[in-house]
PDB file of N, CA and C in Angstrom:
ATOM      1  N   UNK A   1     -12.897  -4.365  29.075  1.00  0.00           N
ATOM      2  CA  UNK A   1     -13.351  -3.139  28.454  1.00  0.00           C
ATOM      3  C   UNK A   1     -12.243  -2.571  27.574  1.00  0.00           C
ATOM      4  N   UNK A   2     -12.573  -2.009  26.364  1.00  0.00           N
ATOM      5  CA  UNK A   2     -11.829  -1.359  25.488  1.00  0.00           C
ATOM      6  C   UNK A   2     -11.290  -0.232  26.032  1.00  0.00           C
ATOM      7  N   UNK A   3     -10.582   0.897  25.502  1.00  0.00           N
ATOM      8  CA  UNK A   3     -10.242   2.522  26.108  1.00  0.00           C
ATOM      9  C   UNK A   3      -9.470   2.583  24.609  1.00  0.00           C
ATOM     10  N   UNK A   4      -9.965   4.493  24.887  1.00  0.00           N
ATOM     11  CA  UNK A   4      -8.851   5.386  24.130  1.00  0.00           C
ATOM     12  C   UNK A   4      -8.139   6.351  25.182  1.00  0.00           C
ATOM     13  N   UNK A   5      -6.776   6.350  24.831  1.00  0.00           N
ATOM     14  CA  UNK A   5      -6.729   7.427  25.725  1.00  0.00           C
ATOM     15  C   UNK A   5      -6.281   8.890  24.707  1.00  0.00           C
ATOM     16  N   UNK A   6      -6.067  10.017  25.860  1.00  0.00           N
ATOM     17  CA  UNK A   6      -6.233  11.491  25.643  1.00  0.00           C
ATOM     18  C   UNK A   6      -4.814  11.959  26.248  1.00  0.00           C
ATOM     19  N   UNK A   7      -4.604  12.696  25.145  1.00  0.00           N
ATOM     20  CA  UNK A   7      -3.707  13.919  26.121  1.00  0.00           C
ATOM     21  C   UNK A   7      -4.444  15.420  26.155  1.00  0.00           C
ATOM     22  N   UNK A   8      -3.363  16.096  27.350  1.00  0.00           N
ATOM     23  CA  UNK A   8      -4.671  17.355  27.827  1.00  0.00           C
ATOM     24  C   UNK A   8      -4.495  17.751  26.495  1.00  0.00           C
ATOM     25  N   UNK A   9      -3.350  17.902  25.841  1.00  0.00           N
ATOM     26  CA  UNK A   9      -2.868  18.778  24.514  1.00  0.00           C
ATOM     27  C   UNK A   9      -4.264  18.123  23.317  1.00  0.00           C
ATOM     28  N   UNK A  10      -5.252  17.430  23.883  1.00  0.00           N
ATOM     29  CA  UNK A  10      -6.327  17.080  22.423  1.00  0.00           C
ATOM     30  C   UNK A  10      -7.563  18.108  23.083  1.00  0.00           C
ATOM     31  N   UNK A  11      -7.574  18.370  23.951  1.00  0.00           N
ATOM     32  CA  UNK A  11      -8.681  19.290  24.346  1.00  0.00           C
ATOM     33  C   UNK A  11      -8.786  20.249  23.705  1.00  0.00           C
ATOM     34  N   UNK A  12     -10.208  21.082  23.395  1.00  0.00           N
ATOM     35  CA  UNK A  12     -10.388  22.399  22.450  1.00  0.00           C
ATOM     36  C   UNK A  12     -11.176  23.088  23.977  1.00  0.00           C
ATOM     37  N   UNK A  13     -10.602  24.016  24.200  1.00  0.00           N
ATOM     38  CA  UNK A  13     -11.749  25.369  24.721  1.00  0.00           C
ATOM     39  C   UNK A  13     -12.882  26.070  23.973  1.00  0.00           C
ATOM     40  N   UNK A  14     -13.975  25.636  24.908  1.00  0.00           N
ATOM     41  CA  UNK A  14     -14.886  26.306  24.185  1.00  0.00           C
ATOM     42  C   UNK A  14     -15.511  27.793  24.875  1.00  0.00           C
ATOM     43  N   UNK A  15     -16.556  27.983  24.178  1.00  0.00           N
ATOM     44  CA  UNK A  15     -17.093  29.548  24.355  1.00  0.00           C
ATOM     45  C   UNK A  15     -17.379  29.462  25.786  1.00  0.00           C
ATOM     46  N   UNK A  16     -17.857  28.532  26.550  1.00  0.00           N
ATOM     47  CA  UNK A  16     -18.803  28.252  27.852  1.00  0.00           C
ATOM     48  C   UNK A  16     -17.344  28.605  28.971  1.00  0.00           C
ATOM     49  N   UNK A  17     -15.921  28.281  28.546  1.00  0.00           N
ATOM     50  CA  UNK A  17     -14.784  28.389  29.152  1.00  0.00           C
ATOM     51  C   UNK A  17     -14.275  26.666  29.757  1.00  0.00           C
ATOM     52  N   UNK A  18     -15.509  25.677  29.110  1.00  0.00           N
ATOM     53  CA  UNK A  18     -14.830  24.497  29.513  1.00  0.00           C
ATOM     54  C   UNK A  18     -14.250  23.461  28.454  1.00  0.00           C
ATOM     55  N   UNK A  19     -13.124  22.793  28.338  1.00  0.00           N
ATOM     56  CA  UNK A  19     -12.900  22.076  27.614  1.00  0.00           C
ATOM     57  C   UNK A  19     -13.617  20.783  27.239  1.00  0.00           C
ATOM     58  N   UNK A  20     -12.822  20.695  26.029  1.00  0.00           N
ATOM     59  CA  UNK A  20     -13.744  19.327  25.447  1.00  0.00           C
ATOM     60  C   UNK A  20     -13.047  18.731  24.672  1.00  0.00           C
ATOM     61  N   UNK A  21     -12.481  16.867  24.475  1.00  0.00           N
ATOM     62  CA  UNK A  21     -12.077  15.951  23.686  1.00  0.00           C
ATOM     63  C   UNK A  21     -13.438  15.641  22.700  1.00  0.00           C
ATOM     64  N   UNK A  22     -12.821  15.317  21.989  1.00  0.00           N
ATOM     65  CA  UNK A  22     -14.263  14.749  20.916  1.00  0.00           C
ATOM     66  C   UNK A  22     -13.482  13.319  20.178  1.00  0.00           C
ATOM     67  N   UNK A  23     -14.768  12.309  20.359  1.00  0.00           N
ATOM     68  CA  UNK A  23     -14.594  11.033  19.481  1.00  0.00           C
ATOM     69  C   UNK A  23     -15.469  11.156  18.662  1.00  0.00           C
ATOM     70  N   UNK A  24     -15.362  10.122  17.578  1.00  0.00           N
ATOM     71  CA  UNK A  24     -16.277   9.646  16.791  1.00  0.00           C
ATOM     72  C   UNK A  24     -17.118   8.245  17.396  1.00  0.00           C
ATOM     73  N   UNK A  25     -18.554   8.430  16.992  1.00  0.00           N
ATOM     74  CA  UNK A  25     -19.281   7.342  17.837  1.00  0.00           C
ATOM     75  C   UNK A  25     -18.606   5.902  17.285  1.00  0.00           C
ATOM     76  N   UNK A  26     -18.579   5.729  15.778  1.00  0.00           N
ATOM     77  CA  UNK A  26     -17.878   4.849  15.689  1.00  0.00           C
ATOM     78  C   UNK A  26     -16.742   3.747  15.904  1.00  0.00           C
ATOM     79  N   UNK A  27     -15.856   5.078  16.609  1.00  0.00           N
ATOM     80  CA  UNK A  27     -14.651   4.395  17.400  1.00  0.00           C
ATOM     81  C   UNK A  27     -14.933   4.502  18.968  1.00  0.00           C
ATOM     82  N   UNK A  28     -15.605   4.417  19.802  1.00  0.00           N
ATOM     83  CA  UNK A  28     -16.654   4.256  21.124  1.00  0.00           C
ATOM     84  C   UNK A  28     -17.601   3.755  21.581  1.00  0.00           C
ATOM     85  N   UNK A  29     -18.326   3.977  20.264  1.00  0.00           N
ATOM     86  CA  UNK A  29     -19.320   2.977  20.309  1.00  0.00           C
ATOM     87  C   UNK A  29     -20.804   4.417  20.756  1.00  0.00           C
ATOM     88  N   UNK A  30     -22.025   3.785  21.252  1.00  0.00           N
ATOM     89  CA  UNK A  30     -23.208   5.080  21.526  1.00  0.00           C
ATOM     90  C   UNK A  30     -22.743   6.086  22.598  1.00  0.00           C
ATOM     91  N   UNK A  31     -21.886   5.417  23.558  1.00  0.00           N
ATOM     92  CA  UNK A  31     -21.391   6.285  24.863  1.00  0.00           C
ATOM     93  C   UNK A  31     -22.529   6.043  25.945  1.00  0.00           C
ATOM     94  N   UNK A  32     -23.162   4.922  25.663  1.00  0.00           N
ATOM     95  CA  UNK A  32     -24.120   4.894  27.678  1.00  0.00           C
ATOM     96  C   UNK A  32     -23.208   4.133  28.233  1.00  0.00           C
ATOM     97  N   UNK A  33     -22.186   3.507  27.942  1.00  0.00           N
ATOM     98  CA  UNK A  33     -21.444   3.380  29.109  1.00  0.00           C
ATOM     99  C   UNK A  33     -20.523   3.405  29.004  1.00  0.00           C
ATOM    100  N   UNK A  34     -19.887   4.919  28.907  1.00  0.00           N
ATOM    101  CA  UNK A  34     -18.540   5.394  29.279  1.00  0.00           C
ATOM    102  C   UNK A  34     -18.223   5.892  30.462  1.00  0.00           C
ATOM    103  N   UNK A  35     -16.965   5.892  30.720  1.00  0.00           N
ATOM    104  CA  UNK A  35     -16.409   6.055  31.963  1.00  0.00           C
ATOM    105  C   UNK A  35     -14.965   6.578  31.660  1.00  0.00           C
ATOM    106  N   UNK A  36     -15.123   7.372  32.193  1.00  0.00           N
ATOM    107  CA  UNK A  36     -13.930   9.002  32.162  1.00  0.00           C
ATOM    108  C   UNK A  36     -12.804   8.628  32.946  1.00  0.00           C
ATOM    109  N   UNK A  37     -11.265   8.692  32.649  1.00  0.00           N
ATOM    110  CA  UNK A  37     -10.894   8.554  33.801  1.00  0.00           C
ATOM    111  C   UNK A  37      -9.499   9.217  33.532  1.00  0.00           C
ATOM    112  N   UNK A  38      -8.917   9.871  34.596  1.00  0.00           N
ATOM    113  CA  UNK A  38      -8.145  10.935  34.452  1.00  0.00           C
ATOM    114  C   UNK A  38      -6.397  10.706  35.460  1.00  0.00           C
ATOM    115  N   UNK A  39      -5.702  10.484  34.542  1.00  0.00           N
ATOM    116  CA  UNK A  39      -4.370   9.892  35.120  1.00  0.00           C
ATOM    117  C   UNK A  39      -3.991  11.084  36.314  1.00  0.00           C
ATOM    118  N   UNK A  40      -3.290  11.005  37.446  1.00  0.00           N
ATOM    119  CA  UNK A  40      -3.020  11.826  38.489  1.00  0.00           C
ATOM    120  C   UNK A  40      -1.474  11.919  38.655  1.00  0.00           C
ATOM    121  N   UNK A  41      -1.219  12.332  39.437  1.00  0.00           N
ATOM    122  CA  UNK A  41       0.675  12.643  39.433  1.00  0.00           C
ATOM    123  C   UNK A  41       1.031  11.711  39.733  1.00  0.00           C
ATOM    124  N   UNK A  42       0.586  10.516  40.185  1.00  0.00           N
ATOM    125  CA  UNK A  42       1.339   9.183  40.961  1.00  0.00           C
ATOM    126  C   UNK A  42       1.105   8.406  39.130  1.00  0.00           C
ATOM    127  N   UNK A  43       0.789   8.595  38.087  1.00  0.00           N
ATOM    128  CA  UNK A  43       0.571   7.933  37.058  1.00  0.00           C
ATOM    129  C   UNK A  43      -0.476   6.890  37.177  1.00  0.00           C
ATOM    130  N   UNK A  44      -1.478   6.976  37.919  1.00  0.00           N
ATOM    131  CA  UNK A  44      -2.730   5.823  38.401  1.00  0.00           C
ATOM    132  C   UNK A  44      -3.899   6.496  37.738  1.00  0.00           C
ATOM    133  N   UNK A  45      -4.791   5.647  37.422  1.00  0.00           N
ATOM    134  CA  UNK A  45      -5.995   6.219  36.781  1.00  0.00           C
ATOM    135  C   UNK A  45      -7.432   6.400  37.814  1.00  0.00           C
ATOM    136  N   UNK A  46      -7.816   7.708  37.940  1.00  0.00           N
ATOM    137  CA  UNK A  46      -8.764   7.671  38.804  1.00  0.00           C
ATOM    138  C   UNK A  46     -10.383   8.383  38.162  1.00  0.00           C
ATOM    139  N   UNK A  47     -11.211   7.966  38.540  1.00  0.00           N
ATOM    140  CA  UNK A  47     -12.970   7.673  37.727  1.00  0.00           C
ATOM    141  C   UNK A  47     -13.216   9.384  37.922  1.00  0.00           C
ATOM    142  N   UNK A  48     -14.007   9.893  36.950  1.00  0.00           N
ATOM    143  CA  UNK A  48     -14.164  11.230  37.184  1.00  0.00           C
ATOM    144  C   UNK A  48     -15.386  11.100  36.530  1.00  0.00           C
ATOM    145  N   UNK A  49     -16.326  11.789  36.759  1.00  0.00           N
ATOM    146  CA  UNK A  49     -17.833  12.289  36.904  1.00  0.00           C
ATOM    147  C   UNK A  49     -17.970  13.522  35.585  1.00  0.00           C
ATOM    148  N   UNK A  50     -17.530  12.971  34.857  1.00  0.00           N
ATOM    149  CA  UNK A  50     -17.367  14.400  33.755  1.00  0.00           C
ATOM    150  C   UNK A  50     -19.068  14.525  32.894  1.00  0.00           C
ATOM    151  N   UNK A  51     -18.875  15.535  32.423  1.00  0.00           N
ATOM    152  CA  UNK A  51     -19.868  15.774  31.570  1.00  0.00           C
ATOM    153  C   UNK A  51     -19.420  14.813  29.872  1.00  0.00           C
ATOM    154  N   UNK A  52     -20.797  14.531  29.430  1.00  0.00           N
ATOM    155  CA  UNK A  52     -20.391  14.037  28.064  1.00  0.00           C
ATOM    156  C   UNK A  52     -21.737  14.118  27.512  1.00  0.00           C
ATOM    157  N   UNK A  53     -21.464  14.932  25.944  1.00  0.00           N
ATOM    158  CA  UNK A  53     -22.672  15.095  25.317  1.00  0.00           C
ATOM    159  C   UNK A  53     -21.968  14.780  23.847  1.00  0.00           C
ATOM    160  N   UNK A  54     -23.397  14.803  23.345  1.00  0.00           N
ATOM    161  CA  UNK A  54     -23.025  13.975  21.697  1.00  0.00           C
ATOM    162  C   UNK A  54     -24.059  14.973  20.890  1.00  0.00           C
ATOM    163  N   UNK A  55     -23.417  14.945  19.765  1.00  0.00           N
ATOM    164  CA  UNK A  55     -23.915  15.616  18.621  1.00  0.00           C
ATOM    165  C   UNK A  55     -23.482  15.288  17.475  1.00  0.00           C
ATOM    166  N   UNK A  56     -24.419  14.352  16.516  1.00  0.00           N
ATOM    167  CA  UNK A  56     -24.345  13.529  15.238  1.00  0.00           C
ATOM    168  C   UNK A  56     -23.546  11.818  15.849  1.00  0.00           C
ATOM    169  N   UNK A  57     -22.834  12.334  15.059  1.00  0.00           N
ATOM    170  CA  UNK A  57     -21.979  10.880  14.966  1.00  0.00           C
ATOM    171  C   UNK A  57     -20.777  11.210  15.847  1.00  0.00           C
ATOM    172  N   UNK A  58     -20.835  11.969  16.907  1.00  0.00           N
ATOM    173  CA  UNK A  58     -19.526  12.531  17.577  1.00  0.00           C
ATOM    174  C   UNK A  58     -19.874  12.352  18.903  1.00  0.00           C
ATOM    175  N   UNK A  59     -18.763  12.191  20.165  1.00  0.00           N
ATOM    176  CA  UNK A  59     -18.901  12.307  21.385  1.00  0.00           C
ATOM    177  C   UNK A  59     -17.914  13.113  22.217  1.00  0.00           C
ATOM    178  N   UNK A  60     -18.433  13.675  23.298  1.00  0.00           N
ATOM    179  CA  UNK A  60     -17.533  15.293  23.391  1.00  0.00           C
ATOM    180  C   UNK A  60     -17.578  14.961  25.260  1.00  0.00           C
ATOM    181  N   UNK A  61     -16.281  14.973  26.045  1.00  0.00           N
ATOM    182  CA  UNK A  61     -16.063  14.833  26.809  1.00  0.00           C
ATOM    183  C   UNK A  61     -15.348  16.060  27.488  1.00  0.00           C
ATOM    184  N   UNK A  62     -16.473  16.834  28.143  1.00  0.00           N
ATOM    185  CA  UNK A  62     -15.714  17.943  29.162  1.00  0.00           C
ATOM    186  C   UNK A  62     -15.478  17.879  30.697  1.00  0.00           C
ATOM    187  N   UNK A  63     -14.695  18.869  30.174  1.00  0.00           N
ATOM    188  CA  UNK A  63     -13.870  19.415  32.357  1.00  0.00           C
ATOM    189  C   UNK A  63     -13.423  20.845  31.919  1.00  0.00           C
ATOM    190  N   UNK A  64     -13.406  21.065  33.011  1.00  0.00           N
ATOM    191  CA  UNK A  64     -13.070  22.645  33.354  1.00  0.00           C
ATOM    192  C   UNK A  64     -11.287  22.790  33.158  1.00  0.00           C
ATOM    193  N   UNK A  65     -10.439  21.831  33.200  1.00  0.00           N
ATOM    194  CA  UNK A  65      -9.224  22.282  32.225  1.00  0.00           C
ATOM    195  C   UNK A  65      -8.852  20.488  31.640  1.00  0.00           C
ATOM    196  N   UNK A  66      -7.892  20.806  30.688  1.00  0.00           N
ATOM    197  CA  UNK A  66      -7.602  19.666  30.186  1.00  0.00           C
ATOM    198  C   UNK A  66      -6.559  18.851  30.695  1.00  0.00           C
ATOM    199  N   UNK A  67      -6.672  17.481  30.632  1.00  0.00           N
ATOM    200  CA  UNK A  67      -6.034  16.425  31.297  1.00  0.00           C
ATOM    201  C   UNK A  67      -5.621  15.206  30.642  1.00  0.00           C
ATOM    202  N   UNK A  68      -4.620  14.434  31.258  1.00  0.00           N
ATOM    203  CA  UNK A  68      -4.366  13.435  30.202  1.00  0.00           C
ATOM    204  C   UNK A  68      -5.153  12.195  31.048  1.00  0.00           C
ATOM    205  N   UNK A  69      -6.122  11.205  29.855  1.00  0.00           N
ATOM    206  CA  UNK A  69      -6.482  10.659  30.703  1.00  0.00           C
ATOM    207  C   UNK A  69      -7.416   9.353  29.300  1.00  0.00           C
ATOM    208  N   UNK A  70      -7.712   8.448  29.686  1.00  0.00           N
ATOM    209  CA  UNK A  70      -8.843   7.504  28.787  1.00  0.00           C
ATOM    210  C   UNK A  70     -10.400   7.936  29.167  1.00  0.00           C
ATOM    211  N   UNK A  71     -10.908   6.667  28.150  1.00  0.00           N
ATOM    212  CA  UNK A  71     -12.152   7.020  27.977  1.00  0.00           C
ATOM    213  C   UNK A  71     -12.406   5.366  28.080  1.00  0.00           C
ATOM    214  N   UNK A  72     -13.091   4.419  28.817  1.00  0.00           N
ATOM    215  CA  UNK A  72     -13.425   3.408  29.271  1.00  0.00           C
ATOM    216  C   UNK A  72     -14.904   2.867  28.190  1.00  0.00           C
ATOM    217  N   UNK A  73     -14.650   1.885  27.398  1.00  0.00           N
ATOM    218  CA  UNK A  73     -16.338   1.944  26.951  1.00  0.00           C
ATOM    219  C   UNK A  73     -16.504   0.009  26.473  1.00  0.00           C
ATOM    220  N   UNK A  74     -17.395  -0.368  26.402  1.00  0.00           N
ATOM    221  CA  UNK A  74     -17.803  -1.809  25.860  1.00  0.00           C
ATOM    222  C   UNK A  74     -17.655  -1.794  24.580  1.00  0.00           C
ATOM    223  N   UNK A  75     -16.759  -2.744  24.221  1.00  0.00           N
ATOM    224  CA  UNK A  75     -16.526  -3.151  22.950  1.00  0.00           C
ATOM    225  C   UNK A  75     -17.395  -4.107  22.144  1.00  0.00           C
ATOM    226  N   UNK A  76     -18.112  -3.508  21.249  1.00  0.00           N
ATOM    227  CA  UNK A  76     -19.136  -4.237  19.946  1.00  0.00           C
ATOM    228  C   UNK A  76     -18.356  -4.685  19.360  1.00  0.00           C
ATOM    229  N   UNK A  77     -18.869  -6.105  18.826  1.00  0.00           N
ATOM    230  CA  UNK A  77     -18.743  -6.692  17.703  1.00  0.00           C
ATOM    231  C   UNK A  77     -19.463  -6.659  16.545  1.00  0.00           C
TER     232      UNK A  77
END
């Protein structure tokens, strides 16, 4: 599997009070099978259940604060 990863510092706060990373679908691909995953203090990557919604050609990955962490997805050819 491909990944991008995130630092918390790419997160935007929004009006709702939860954060959000945003990709482009292009570099992710549609997003049905992404998988969130959020580095912890031991530096290990662990699976998180996040919200993810899309609007246009964009994909928007929230949590309630920001974190450094990838984004897990199948790579098209």
């Amino acid at each position: 599997m491909a990944h991008k990863n995130f630092r918390k510092e790419d997160f935007v706060k929004e009006s709702s009070g939860q954060y959000q990373v945003e990709f482009r679908k292009g570099n992710i691909g549609e997003g049905s099978d992404l998988i969130v995953e959020r580095k912890n203090e031991k530096e290990e990557y662990e699976i998180l259940q996040a919200e993810i919604k899309r609007h246009d050609d964009r994909i928007f990955v929230c949590w309630s604060e920001p974190f450094d962490g990838r984004v897990l997805f199948d790579e098209f050819h």
